[in-house]
PDB file of N, CA and C in Angstrom:
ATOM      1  N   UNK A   1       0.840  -1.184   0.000  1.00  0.00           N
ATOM      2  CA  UNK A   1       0.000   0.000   0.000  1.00  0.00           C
ATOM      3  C   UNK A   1       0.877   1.236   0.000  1.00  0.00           C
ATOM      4  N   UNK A   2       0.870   2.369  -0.797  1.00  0.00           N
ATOM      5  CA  UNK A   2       1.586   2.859  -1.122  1.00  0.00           C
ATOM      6  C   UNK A   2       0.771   4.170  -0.899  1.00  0.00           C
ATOM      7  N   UNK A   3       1.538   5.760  -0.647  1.00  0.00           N
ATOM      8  CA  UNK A   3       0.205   6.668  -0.871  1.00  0.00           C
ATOM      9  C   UNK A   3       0.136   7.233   0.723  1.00  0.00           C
ATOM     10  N   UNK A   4      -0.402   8.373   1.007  1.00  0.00           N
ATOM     11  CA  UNK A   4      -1.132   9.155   2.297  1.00  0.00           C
ATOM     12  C   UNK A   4      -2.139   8.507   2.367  1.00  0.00           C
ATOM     13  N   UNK A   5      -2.922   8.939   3.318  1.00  0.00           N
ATOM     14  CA  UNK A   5      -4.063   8.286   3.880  1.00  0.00           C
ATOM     15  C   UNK A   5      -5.179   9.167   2.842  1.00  0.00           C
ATOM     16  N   UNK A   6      -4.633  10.093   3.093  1.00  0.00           N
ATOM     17  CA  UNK A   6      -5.890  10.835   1.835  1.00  0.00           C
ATOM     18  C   UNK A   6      -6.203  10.628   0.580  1.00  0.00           C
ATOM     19  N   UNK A   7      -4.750  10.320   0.001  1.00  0.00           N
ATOM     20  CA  UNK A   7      -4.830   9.643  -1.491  1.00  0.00           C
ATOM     21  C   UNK A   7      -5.352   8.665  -1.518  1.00  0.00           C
ATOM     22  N   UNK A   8      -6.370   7.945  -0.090  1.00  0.00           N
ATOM     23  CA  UNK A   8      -6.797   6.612  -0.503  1.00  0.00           C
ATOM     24  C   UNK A   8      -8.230   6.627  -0.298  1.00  0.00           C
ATOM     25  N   UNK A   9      -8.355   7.973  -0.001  1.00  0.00           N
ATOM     26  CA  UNK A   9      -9.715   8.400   0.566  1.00  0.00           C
ATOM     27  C   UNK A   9     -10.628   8.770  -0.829  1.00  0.00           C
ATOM     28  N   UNK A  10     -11.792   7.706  -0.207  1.00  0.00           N
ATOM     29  CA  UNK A  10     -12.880   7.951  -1.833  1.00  0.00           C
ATOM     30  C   UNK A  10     -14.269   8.870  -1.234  1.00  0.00           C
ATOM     31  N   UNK A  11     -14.703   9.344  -2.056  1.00  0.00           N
ATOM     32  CA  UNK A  11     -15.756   9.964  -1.197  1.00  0.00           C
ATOM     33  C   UNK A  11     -16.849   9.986  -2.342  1.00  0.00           C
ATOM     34  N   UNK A  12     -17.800   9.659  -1.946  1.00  0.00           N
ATOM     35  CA  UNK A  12     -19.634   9.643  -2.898  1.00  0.00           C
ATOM     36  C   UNK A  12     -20.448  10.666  -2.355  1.00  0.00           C
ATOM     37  N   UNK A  13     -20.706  11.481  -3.296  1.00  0.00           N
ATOM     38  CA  UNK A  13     -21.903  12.392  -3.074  1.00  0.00           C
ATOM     39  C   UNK A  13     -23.385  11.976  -3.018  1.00  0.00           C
ATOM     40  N   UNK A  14     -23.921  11.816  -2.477  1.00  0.00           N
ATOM     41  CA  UNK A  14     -25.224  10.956  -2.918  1.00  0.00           C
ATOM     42  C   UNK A  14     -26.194  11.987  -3.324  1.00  0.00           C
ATOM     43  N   UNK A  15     -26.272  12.397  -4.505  1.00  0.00           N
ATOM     44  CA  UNK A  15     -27.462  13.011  -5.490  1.00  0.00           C
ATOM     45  C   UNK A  15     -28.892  12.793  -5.725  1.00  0.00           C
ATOM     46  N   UNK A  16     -29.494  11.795  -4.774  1.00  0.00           N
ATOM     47  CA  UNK A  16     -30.503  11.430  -5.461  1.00  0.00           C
ATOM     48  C   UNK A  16     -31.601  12.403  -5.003  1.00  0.00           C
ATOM     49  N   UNK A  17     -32.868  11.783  -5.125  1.00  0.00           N
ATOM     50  CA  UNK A  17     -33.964  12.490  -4.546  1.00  0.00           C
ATOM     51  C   UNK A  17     -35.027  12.637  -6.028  1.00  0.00           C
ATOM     52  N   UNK A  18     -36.387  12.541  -5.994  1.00  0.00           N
ATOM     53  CA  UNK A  18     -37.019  13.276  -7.020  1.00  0.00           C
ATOM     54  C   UNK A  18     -37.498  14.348  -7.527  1.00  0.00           C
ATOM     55  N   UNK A  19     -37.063  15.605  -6.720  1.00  0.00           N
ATOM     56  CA  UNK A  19     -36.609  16.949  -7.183  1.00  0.00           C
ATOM     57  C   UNK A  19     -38.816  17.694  -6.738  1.00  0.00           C
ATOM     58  N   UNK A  20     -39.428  16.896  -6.137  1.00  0.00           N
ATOM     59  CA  UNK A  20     -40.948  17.093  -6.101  1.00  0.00           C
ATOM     60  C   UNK A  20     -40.743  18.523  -5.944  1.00  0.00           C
ATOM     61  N   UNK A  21     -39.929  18.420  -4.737  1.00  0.00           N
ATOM     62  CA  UNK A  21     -40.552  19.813  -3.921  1.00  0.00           C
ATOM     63  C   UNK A  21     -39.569  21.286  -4.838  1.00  0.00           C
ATOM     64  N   UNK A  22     -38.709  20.863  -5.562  1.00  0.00           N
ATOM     65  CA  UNK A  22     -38.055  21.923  -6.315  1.00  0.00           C
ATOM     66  C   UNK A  22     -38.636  22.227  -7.864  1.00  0.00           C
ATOM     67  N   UNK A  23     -39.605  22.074  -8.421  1.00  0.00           N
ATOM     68  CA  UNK A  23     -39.905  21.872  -9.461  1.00  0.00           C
ATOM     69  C   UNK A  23     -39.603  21.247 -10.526  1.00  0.00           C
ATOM     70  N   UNK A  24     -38.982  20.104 -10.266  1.00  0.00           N
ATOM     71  CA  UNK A  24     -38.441  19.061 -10.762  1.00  0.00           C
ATOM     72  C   UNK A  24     -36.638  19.430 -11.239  1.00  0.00           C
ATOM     73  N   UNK A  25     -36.112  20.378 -10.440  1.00  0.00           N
ATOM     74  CA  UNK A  25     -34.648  20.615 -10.589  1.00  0.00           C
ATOM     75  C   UNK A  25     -34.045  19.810  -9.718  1.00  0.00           C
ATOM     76  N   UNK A  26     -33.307  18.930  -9.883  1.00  0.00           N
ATOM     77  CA  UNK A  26     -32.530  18.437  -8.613  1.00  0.00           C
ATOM     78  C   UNK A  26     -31.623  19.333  -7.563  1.00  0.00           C
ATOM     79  N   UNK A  27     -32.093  18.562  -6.489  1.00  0.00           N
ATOM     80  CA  UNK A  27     -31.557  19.774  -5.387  1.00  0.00           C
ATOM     81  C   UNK A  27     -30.224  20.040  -5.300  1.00  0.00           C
ATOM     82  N   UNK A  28     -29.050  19.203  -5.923  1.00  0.00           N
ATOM     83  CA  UNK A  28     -27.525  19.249  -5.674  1.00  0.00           C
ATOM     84  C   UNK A  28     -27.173  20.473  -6.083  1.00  0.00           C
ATOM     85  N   UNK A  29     -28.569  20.857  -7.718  1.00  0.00           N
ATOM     86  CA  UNK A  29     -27.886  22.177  -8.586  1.00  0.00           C
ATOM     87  C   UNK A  29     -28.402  23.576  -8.067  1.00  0.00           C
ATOM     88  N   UNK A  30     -29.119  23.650  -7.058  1.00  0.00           N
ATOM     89  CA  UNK A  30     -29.665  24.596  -6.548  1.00  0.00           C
ATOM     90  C   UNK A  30     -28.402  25.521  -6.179  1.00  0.00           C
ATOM     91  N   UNK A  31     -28.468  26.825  -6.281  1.00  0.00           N
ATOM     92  CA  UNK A  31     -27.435  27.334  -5.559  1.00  0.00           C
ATOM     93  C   UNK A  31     -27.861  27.877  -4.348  1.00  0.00           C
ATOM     94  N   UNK A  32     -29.223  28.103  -3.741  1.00  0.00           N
ATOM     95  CA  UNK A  32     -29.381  28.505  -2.239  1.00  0.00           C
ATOM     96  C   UNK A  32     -28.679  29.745  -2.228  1.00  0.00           C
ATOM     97  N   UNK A  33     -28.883  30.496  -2.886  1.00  0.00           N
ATOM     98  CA  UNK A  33     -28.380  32.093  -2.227  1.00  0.00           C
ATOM     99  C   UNK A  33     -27.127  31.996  -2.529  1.00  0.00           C
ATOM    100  N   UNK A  34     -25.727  31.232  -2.757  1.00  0.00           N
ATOM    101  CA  UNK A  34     -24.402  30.858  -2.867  1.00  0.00           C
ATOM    102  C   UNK A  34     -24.146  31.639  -4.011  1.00  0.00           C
ATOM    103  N   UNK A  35     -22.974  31.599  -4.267  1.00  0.00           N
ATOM    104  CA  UNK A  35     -22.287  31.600  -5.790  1.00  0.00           C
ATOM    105  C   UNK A  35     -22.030  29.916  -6.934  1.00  0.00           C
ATOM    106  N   UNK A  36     -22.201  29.565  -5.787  1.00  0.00           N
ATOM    107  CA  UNK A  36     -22.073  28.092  -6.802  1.00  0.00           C
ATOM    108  C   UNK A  36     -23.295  27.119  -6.235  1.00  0.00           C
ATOM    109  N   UNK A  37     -23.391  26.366  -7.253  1.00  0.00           N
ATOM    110  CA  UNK A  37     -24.800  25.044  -6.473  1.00  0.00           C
ATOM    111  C   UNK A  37     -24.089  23.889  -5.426  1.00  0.00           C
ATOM    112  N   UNK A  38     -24.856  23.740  -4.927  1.00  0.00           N
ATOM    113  CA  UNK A  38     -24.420  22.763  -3.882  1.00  0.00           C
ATOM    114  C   UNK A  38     -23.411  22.070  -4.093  1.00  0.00           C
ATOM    115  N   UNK A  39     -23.717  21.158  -4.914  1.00  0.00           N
ATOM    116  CA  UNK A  39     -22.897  19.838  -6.006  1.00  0.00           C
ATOM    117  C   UNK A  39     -21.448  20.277  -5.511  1.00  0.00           C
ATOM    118  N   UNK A  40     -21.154  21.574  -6.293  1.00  0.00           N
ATOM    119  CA  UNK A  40     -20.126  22.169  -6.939  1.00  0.00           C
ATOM    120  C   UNK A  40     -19.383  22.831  -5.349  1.00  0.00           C
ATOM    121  N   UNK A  41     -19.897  23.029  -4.625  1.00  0.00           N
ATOM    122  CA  UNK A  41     -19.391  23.780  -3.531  1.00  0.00           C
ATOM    123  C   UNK A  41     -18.987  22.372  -2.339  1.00  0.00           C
ATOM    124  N   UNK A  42     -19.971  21.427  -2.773  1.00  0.00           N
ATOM    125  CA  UNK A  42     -19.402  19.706  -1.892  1.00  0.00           C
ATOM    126  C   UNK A  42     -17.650  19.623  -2.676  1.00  0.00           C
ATOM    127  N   UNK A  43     -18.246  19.448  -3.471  1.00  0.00           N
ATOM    128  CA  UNK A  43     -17.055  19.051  -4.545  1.00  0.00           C
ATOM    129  C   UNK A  43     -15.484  19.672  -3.923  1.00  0.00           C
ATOM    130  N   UNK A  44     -15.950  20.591  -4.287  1.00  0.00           N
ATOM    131  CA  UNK A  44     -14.710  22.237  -3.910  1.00  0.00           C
ATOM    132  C   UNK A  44     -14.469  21.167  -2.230  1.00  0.00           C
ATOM    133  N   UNK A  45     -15.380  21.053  -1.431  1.00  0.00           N
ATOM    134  CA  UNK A  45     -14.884  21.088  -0.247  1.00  0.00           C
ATOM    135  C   UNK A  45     -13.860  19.603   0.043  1.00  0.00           C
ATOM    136  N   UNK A  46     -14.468  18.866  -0.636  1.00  0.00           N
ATOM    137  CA  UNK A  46     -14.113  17.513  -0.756  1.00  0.00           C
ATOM    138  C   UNK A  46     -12.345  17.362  -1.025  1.00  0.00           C
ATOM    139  N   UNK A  47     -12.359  17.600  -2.391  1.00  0.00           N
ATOM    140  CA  UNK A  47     -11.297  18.286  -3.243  1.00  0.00           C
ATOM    141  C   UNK A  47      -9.965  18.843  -1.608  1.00  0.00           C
ATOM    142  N   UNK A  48     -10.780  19.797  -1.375  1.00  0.00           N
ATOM    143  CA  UNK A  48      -9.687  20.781  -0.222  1.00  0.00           C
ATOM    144  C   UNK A  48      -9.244  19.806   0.614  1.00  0.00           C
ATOM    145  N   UNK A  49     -10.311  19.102   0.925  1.00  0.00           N
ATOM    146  CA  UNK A  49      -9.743  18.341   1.968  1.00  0.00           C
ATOM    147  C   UNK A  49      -8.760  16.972   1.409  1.00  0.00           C
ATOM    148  N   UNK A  50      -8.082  16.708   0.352  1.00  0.00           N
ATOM    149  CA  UNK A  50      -7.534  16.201  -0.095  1.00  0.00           C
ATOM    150  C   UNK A  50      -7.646  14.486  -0.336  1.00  0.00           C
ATOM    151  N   UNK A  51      -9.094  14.771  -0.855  1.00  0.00           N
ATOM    152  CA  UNK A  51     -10.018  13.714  -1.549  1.00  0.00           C
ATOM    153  C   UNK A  51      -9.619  13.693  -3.164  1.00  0.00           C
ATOM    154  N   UNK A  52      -9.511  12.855  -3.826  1.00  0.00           N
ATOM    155  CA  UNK A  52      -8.962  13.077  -5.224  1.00  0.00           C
ATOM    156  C   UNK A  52     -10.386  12.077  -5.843  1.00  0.00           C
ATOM    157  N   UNK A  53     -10.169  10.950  -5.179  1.00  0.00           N
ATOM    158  CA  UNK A  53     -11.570  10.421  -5.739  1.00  0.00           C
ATOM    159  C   UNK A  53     -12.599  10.534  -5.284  1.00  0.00           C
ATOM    160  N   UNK A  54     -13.533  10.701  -6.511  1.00  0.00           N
ATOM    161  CA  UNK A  54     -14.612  11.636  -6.257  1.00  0.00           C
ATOM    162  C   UNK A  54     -15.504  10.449  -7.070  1.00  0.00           C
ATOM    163  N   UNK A  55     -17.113  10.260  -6.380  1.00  0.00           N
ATOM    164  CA  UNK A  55     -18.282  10.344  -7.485  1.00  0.00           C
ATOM    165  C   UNK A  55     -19.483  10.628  -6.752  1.00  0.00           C
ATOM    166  N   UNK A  56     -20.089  10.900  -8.039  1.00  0.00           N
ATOM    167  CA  UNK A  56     -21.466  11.702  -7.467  1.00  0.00           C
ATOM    168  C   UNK A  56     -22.377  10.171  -8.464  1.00  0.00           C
ATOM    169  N   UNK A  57     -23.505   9.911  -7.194  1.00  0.00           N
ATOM    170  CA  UNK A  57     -24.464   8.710  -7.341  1.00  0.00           C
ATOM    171  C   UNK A  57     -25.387   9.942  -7.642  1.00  0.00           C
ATOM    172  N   UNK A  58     -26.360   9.555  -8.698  1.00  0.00           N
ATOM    173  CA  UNK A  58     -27.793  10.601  -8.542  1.00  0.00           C
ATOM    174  C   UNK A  58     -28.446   9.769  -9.487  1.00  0.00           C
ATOM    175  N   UNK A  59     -30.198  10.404  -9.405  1.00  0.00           N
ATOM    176  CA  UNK A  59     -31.000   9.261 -10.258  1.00  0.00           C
ATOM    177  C   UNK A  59     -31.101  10.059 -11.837  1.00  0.00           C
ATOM    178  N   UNK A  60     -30.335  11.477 -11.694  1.00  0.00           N
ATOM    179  CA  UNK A  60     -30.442  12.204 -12.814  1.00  0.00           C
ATOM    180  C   UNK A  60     -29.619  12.110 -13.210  1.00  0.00           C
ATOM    181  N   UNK A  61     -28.377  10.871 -13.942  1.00  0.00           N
ATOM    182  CA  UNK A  61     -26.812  11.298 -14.067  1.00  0.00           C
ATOM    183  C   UNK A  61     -26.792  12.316 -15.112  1.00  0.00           C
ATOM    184  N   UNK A  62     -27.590  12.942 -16.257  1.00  0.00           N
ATOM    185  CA  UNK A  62     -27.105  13.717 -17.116  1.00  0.00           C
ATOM    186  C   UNK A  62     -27.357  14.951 -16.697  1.00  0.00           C
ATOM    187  N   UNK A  63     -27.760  15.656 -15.370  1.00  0.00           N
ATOM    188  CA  UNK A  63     -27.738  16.463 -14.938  1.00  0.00           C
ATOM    189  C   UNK A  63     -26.480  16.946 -14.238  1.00  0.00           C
ATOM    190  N   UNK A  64     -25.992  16.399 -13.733  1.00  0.00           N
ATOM    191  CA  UNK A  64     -24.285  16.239 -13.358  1.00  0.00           C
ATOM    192  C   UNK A  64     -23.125  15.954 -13.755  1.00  0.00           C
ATOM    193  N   UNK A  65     -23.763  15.793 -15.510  1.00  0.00           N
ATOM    194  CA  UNK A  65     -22.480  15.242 -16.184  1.00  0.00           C
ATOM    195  C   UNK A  65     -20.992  16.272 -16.110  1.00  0.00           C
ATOM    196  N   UNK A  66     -21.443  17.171 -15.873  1.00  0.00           N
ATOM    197  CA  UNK A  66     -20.710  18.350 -16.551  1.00  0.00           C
ATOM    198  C   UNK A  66     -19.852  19.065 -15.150  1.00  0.00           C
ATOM    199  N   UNK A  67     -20.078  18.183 -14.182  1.00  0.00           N
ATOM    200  CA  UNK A  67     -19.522  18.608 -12.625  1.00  0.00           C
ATOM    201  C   UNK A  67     -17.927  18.132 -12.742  1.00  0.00           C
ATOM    202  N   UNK A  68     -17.219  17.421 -13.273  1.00  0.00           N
ATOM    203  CA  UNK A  68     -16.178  16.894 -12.933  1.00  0.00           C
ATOM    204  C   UNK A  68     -16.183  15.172 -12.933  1.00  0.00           C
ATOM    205  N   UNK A  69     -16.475  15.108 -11.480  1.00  0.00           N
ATOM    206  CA  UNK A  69     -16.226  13.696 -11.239  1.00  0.00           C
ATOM    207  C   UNK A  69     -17.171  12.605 -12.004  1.00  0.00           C
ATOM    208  N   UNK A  70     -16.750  11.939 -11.899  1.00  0.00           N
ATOM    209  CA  UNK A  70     -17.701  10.532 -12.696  1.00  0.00           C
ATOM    210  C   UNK A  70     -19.327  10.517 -12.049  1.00  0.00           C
ATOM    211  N   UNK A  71     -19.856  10.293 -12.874  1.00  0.00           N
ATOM    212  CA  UNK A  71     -21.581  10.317 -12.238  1.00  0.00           C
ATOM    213  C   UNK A  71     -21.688   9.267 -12.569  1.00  0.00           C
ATOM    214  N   UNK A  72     -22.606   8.421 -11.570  1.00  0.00           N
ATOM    215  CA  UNK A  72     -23.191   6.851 -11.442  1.00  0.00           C
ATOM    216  C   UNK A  72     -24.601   6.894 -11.136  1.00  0.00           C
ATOM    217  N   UNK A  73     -25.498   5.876 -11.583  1.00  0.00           N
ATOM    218  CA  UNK A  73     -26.618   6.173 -11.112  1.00  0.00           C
ATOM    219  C   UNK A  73     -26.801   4.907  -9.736  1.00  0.00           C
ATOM    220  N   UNK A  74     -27.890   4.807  -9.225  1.00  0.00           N
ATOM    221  CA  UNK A  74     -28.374   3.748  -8.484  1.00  0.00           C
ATOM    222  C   UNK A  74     -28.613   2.111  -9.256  1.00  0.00           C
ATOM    223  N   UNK A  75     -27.621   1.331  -8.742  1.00  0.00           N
ATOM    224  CA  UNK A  75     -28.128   0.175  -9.003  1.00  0.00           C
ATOM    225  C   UNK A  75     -29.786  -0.582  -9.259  1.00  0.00           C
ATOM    226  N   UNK A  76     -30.342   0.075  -7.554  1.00  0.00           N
ATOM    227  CA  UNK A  76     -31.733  -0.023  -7.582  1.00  0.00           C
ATOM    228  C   UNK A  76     -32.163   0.925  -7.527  1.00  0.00           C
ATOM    229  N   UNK A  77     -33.394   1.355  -8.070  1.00  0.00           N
ATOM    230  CA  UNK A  77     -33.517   2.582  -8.200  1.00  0.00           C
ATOM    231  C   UNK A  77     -35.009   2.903  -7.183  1.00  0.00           C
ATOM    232  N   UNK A  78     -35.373   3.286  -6.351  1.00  0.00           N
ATOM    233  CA  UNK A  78     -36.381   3.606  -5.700  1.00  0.00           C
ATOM    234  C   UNK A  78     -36.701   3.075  -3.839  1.00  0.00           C
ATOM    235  N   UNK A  79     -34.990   2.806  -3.678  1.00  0.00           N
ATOM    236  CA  UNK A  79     -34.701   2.641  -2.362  1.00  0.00           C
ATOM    237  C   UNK A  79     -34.287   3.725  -1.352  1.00  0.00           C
ATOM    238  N   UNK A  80     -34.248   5.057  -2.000  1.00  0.00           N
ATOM    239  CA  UNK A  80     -33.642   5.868  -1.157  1.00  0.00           C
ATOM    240  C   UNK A  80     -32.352   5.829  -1.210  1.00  0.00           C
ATOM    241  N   UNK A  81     -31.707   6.601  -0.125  1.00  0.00           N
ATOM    242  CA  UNK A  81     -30.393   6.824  -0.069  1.00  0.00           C
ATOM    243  C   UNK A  81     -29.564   5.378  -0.042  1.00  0.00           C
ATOM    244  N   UNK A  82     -29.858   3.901   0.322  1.00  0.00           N
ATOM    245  CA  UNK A  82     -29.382   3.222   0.485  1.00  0.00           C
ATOM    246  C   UNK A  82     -29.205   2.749  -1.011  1.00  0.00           C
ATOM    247  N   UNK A  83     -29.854   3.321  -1.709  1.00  0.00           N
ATOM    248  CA  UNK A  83     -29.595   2.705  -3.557  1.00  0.00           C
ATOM    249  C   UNK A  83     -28.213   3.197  -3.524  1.00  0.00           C
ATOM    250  N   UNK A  84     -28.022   4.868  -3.251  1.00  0.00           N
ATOM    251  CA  UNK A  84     -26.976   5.581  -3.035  1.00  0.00           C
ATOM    252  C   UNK A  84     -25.747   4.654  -2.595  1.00  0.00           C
ATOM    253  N   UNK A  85     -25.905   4.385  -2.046  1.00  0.00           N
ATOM    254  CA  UNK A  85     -25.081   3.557  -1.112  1.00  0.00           C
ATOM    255  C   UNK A  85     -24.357   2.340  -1.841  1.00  0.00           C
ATOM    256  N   UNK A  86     -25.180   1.560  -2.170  1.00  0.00           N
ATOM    257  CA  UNK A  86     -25.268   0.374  -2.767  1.00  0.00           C
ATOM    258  C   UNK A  86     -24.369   0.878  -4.098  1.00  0.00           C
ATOM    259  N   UNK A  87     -24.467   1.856  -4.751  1.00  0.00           N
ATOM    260  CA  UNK A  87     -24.169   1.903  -6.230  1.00  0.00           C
ATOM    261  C   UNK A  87     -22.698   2.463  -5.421  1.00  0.00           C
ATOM    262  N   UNK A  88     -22.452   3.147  -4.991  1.00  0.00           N
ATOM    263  CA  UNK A  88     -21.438   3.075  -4.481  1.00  0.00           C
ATOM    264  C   UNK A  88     -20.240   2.093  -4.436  1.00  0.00           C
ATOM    265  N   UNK A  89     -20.065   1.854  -2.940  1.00  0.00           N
ATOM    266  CA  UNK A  89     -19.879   0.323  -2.973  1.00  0.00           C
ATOM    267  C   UNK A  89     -19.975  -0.458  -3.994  1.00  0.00           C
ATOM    268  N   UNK A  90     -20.300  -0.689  -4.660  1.00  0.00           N
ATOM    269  CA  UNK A  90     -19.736  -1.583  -5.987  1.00  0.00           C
ATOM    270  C   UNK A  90     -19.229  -0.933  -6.849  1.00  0.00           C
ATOM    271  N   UNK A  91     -19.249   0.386  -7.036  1.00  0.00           N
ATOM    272  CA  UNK A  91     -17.941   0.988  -8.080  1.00  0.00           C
ATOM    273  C   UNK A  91     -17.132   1.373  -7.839  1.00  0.00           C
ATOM    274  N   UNK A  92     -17.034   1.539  -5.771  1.00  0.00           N
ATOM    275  CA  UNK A  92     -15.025   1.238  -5.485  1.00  0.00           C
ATOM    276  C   UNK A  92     -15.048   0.098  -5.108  1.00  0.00           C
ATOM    277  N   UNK A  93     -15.723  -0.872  -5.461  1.00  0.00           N
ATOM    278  CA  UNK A  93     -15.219  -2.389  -4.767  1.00  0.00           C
ATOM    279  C   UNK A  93     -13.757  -2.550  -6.222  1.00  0.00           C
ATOM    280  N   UNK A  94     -12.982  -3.297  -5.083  1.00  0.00           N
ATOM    281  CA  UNK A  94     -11.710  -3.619  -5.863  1.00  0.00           C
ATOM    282  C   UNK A  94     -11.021  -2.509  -6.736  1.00  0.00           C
ATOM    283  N   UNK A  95     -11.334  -1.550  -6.091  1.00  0.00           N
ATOM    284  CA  UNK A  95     -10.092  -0.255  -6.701  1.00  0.00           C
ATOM    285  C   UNK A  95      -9.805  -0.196  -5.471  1.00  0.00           C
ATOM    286  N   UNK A  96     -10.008  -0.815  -4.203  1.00  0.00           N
ATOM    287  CA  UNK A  96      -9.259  -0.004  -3.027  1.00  0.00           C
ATOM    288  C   UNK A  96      -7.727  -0.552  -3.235  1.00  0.00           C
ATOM    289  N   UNK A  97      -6.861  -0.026  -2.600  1.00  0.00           N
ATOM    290  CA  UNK A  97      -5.188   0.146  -2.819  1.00  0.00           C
ATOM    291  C   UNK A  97      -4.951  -0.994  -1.070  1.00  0.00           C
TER     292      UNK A  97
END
């Protein structure tokens, strides 16, 4: 094992949700009063903290294409955050170092 502890550090955004209560915008892209949307300001923070791998799970992946990191959707789709989860976990299974 080779590497800082951070370079080994993966981190998932979990994107999902069905956007009801926003008018069907997903909430990650909202900017809330900010200069940047959520997504983008996780990201930034993630990033700082010297996270290199990055993905964002959401049930909208072509809404996030354009963020950077790799977008994945939910394996299952209508479990909640644990789909999140799930899709996860199997797309760093066996990249860990």
């Amino acid at each position: 094992m080779g590497g800082s502890a951070e370079s080994r550090l993966v981190c998932a955004l979990l994107a999902g949700g069905r956007a009801h209560r926003y008018g069907g915008r997903p909430k990650g892209l909202l900017d809330s009063g900010q200069a940047a949307a959520m997504i983008d300001r996780l990201i930034g923070q993630v990033t700082a903290a010297g996270i290199e791998r990055i993905v964002i799970v959401a049930n909208d992946t072509a809404a996030y294409a354009d963020r950077g990191p790799e977008v994945i959707g939910d394996l299952r789709r209508g479990i909640g955050p644990l789909g999140g989860i799930e899709a996860a976990l199997a797309h760093f299974a066996g990249k860990a170092e």
